[in-house]
Protein backbone atom coordinates (compact mmCIF):
# COMPACT_ATOMS: atom_id res chain seq x y z
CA UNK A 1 0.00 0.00 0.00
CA UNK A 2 1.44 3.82 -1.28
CA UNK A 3 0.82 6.64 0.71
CA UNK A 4 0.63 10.35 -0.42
CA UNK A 5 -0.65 13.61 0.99
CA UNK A 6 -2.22 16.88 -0.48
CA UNK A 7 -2.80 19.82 1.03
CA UNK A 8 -6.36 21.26 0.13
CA UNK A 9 -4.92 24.76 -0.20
CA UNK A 10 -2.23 24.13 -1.70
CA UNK A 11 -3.54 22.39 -4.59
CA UNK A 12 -2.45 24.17 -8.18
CA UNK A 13 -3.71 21.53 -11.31
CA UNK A 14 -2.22 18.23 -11.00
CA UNK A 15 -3.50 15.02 -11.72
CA UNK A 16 -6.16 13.73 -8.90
CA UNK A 17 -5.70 10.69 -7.31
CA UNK A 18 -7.87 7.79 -8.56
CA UNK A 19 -7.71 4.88 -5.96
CA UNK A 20 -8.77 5.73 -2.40
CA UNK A 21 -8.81 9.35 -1.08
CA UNK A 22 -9.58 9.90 2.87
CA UNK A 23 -10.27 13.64 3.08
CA UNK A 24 -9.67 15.05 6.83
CA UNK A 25 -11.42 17.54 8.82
CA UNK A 26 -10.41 16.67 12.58
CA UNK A 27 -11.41 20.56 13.51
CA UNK A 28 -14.33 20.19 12.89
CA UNK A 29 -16.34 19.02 10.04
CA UNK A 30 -15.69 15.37 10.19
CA UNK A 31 -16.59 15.25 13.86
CA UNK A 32 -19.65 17.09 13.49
CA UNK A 33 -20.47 14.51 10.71
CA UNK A 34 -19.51 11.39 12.71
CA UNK A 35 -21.78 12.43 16.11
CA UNK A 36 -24.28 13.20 13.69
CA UNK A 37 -24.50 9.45 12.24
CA UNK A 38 -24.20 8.17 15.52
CA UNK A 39 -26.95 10.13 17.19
CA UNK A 40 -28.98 8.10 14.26
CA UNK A 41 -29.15 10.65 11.01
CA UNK A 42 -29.68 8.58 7.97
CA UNK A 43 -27.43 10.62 5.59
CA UNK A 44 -25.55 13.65 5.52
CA UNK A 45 -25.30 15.20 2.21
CA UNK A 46 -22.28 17.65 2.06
CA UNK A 47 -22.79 20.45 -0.47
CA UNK A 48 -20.74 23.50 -1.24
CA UNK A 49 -22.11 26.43 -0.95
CA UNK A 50 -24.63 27.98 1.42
CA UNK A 51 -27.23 28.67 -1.89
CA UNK A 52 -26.85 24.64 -2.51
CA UNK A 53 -27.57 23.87 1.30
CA UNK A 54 -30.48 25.99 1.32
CA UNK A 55 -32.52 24.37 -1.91
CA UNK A 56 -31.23 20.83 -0.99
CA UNK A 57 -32.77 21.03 2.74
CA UNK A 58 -35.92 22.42 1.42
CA UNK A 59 -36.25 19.64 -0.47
CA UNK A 60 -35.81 16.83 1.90
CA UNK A 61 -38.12 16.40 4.03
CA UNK A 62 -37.33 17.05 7.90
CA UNK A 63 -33.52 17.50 6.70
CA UNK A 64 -31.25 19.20 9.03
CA UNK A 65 -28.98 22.26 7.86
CA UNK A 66 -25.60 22.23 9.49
CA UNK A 67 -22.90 25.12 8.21
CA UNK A 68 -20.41 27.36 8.92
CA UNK A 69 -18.17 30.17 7.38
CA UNK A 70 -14.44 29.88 7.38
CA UNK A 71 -13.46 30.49 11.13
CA UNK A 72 -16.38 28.45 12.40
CA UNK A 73 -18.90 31.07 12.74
CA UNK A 74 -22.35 29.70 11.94
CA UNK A 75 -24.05 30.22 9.30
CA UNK A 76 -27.91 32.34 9.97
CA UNK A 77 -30.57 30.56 9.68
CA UNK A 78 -28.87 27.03 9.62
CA UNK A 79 -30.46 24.55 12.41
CA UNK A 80 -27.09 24.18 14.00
CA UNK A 81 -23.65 25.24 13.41
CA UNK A 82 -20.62 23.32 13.04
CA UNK A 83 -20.83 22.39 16.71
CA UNK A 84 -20.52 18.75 17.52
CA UNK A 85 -21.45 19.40 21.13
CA UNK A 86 -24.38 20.82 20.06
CA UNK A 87 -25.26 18.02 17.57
CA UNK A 88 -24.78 15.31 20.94
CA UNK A 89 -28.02 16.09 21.71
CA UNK A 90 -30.05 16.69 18.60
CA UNK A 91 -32.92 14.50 17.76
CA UNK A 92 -31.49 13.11 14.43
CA UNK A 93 -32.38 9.75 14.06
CA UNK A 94 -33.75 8.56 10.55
CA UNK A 95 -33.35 12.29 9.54
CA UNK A 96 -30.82 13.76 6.80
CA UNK A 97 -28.38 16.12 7.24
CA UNK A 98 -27.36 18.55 4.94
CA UNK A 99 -23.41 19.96 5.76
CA UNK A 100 -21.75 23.16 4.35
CA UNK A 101 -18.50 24.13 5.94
CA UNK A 102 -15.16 26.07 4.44
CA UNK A 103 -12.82 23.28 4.27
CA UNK A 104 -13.58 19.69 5.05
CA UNK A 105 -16.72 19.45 2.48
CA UNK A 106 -14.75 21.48 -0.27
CA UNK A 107 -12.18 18.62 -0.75
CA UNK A 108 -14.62 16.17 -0.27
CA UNK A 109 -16.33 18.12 -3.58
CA UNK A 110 -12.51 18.41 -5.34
CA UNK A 111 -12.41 14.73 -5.32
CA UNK A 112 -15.99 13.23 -5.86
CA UNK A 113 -14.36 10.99 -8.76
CA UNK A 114 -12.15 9.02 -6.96
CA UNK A 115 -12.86 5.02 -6.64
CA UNK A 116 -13.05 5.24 -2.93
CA UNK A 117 -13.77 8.20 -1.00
CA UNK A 118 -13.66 8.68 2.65
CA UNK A 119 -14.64 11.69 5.60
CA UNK A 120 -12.74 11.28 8.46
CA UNK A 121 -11.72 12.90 12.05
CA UNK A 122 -9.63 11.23 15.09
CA UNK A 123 -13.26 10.24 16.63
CA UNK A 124 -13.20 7.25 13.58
CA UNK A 125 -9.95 6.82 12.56
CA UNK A 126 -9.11 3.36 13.23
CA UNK A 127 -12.41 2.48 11.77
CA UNK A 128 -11.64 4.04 8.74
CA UNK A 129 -8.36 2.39 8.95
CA UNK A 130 -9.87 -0.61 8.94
CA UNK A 131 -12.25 -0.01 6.11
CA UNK A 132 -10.12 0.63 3.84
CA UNK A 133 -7.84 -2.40 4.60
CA UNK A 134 -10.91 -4.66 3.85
CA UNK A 135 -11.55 -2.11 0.49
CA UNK A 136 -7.92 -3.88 -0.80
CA UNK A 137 -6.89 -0.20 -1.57
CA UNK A 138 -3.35 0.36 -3.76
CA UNK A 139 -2.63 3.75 -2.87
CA UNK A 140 -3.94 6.01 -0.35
CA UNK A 141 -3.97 9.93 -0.91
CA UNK A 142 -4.82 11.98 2.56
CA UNK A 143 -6.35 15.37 2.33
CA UNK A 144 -5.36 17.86 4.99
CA UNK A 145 -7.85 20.40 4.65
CA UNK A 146 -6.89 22.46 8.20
CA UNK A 147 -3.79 24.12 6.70
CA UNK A 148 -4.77 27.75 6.48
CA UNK A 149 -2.84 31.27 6.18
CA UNK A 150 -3.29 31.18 10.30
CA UNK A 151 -3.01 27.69 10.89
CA UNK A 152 -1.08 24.95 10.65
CA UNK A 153 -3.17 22.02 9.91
CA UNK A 154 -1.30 19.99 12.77
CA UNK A 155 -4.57 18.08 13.88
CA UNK A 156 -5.35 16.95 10.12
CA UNK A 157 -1.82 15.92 10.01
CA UNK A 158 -1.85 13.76 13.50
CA UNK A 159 -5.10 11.99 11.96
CA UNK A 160 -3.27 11.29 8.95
CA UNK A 161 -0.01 10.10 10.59
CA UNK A 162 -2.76 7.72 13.00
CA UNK A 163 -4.37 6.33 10.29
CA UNK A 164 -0.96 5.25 7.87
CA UNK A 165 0.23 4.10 11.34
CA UNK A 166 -2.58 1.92 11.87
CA UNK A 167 -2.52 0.71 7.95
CA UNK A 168 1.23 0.12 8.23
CA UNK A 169 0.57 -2.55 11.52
CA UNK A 170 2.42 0.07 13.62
CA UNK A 171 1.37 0.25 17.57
CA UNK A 172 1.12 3.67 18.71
CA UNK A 173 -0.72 5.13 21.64
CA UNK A 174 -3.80 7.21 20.21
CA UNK A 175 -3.18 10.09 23.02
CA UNK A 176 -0.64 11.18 21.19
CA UNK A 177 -2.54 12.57 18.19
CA UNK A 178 -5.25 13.74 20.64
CA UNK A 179 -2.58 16.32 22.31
CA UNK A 180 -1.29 16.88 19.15
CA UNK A 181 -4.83 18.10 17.95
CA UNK A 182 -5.29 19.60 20.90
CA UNK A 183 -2.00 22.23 20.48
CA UNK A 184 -2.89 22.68 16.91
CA UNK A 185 -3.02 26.66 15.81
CA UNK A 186 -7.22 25.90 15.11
CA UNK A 187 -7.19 23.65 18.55
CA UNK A 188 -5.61 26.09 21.02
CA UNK A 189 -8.50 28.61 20.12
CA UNK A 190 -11.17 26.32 21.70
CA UNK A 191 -12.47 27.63 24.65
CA UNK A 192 -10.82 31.10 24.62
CA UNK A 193 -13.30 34.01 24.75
CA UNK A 194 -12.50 35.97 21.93
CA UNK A 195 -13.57 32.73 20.24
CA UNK A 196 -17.48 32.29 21.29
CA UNK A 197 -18.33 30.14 18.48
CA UNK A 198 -15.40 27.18 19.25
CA UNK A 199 -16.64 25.88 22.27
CA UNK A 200 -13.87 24.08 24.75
CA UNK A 201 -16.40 20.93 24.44
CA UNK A 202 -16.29 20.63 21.00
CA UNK A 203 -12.16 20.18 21.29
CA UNK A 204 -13.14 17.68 23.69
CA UNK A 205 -14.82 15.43 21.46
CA UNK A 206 -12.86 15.94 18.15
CA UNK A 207 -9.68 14.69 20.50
CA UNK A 208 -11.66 11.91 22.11
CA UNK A 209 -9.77 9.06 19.30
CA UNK A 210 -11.61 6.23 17.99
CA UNK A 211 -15.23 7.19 19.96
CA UNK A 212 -17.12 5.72 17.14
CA UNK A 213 -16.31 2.22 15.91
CA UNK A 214 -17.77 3.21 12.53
CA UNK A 215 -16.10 4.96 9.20
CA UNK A 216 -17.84 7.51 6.79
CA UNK A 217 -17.64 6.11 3.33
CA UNK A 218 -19.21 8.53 0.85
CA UNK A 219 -21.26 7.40 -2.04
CA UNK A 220 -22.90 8.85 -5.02
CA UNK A 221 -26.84 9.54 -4.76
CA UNK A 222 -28.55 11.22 -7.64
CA UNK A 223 -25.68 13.53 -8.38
CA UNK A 224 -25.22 14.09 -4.52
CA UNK A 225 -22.51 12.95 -2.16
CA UNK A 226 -23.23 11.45 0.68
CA UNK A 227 -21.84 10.23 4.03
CA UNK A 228 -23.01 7.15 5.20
CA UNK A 229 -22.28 5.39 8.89
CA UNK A 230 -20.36 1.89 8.25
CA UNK A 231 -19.79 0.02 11.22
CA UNK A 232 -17.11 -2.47 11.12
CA UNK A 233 -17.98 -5.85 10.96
CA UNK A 234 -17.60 -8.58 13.32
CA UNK A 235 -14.80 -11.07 12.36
């Protein structure tokens, strides 16, 4: 198995990669995604812009609108922002979820055409790991989507570093990449008051490694992506 890594902004016009892409929001897309499909949702469809989100929840029927702006601020008139803590106690089961956010979504968008295509965070890492062991993938490509002008990415990084890790057989203790998330430029702002919209709790989960036992494949559904909840299977 090959590894590689892109950097979301960083991208100019090279080739994509075809096999199995695992795009990474640790901070906090990915988490807000995972709690979200384990509080029950049926599907989260992550869409672009906030025009897209708006016509695609109208049309679903009890859908719930999830967003924010780069920064994390939410978007107005969105059910809930991209607050995991919030979404812990959101009544969400057998409803679909419709996600707009500045970074993790965007690369999920850049590389729709891949074979296999994965969300991920530290709260399903090994999962994912595991998934795409038992997908018999050739090459895996990791997306750091974190890296900004202001920050450095370093919790993206950590999940990738986990996961290759984990794919390589390597044994390494998971609270590692949870401090490393945790002193991240985007994780140190958790918590802090000139920061009302990054609540300390929401660090807390997105650090909290391997919570869910599941990963987030995402699929193809009448032109849509979507993020579906695969648990792993019992060997």
């Amino acid at each position: 198995m090959r590894f590689t890594r892109l950097f979301l902004n960083r991208l100019l016009d090279q080739t994509p990669p075809r096999d199995t892409v695992v795009v990474i929001d640790v901070l906090r897309s990915f988490t807000s995604a995972a709690v979200a499909l384990a509080r029950g949702a049926r599907c989260i469809y992550p869409v672009e812009s906030i025009s897209e989100a708006i016509t695609l929840s109208a049309r679903l029927p009890e859908a719930v609108s999830v967003g924010a702006v780069g920064g994390g601020d939410p978007i107005a008139g969105f059910d809930f922002g991209n607050t995991p803590s919030a979404l812990l106690s959101a009544e969400l089961a057998g409803r679909d979820m419709v996600l707009t956010t500045a970074a993790g979504v965007r690369g999920l968008q850049r590389f729709r055409n891949a074979r296999r295509l994965y969300a991920t965070s530290l709260v399903c890492a090994r999962a994912t790991a595991e998934a795409i062991r038992r997908d018999g993938a050739d090459e895996v490509c990791f997306v750091i989507t974190g890296e900004w002008v202001d920050r450095d990415g370093e919790e993206d990084i950590a999940c990738a570093d986990y996961i290759e890790a984990l794919l390589c057989g390597h044994v390494t203790p998971p609270s590692e990449f949870a401090r490393r998330a945790r002193v991240s430029d985007f994780g140190i702002r958790f918590g802090r008051p000139e920061w009302p919209n990054l609540p300390a709790a929401d660090l807390e989960i997105a650090a909290d490694v391997d919570r869910f036992s599941f990963a987030m494949p995402v699929d193809r559904e009448n032109g849509l992506l979507a993020i579906h909840n695969r648990p792993l299977p019992r060997d």
